[in-house]
C-alpha atoms as a PDB file:
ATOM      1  CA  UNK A   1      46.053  -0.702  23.871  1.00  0.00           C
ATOM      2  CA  UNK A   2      43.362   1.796  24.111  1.00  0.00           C
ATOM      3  CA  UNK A   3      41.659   1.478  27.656  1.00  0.00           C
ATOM      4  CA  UNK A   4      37.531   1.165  27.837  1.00  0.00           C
ATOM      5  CA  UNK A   5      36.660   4.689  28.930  1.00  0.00           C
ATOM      6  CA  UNK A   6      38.680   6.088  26.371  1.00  0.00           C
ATOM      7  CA  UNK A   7      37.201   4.134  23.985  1.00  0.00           C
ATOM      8  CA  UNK A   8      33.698   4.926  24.717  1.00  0.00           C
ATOM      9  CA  UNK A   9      34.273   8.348  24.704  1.00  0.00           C
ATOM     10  CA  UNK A  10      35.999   8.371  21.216  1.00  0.00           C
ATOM     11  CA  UNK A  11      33.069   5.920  19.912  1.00  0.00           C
ATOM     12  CA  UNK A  12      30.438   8.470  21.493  1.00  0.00           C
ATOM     13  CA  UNK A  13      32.190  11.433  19.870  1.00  0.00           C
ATOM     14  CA  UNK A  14      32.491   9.946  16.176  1.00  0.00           C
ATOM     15  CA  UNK A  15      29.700   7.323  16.518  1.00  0.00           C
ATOM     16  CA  UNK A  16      27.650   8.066  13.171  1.00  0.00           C
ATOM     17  CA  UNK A  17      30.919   8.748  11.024  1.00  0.00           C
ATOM     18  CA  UNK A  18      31.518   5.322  12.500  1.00  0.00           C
ATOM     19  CA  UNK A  19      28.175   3.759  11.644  1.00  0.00           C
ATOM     20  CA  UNK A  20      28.043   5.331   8.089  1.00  0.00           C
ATOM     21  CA  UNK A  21      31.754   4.051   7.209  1.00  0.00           C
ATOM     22  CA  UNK A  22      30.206   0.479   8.305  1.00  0.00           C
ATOM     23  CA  UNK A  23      27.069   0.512   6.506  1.00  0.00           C
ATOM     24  CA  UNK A  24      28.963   2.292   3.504  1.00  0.00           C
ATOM     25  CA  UNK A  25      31.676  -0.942   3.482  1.00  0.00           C
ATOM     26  CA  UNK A  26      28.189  -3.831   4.014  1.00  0.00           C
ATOM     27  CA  UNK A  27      26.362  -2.035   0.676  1.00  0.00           C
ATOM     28  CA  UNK A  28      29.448  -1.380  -1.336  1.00  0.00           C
ATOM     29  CA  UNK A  29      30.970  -5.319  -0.739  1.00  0.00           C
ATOM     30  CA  UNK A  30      26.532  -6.064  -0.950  1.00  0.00           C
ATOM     31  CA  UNK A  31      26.823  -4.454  -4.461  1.00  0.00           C
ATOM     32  CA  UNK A  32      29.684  -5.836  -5.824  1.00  0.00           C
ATOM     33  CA  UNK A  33      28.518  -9.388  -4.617  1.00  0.00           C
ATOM     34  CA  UNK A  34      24.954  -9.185  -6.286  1.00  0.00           C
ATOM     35  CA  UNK A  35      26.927  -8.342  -9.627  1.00  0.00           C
ATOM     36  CA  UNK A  36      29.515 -10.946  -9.374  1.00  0.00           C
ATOM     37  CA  UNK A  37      28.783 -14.891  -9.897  1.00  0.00           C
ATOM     38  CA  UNK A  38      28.148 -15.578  -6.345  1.00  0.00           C
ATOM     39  CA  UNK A  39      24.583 -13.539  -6.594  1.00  0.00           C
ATOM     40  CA  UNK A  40      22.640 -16.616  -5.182  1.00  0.00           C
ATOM     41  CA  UNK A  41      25.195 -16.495  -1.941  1.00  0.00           C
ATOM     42  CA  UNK A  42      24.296 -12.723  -1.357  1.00  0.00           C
ATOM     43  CA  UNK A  43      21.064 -13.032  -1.620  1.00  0.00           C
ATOM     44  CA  UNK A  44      20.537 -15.174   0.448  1.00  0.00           C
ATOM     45  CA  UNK A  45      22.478 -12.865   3.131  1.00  0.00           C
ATOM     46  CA  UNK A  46      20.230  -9.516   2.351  1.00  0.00           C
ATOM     47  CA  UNK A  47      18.230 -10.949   5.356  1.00  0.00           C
ATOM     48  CA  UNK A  48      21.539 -10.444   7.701  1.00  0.00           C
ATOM     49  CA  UNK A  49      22.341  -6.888   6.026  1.00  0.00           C
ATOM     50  CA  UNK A  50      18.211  -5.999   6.910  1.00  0.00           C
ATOM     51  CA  UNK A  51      19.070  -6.758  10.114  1.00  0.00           C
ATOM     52  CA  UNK A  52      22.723  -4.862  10.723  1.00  0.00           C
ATOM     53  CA  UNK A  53      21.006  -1.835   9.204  1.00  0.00           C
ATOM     54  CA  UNK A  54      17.627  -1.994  11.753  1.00  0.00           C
ATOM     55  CA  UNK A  55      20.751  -2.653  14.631  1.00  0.00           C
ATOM     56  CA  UNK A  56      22.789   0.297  13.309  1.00  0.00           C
ATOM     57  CA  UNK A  57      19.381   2.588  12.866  1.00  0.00           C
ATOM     58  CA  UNK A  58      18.656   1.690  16.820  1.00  0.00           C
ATOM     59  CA  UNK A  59      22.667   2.464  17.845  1.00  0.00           C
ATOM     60  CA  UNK A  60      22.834   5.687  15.977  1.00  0.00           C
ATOM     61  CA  UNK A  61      19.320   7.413  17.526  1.00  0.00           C
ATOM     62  CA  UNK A  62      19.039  10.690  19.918  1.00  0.00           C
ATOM     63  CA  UNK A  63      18.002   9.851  23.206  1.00  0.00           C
ATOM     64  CA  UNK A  64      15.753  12.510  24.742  1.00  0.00           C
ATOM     65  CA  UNK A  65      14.398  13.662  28.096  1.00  0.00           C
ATOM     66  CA  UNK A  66      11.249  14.771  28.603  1.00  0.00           C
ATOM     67  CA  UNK A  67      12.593  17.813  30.605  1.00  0.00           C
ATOM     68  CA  UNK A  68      12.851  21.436  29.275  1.00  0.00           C
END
């Protein structure tokens, strides 16, 4: 089992491939659900992948200080 600090230091160091690899799974499974017969089911989830993209956008941005 991986212990805590060492995972937040290997999230912290690959956090965005991370992200993109999780947003690229939600829109490609997103995709193939709006073209299947089920398109009335993912629709009515498109609210829920809004969301995990507007959580994901707030995750993945730069913190800066205000110092030189």
């Amino acid at each position: 089992m991986i212990s805590a600090p060492l995972f937040q230091e290997y999230f912290q160091r690959y956090k965005t491939y991370f992200l993109i690899t999780l947003l690229v799974i939600f829109y490609g499974v997103g995709l193939v659900g709006l073209n299947s017969d089920s398109r009335e089911y993912f629709l009515t989830l498109s609210f829920f992948n809004l969301a995990l993209s507007f959580f994901i956008l707030l995750l993945a941005r730069v913190q800066h200080n205000a110092k030189f």
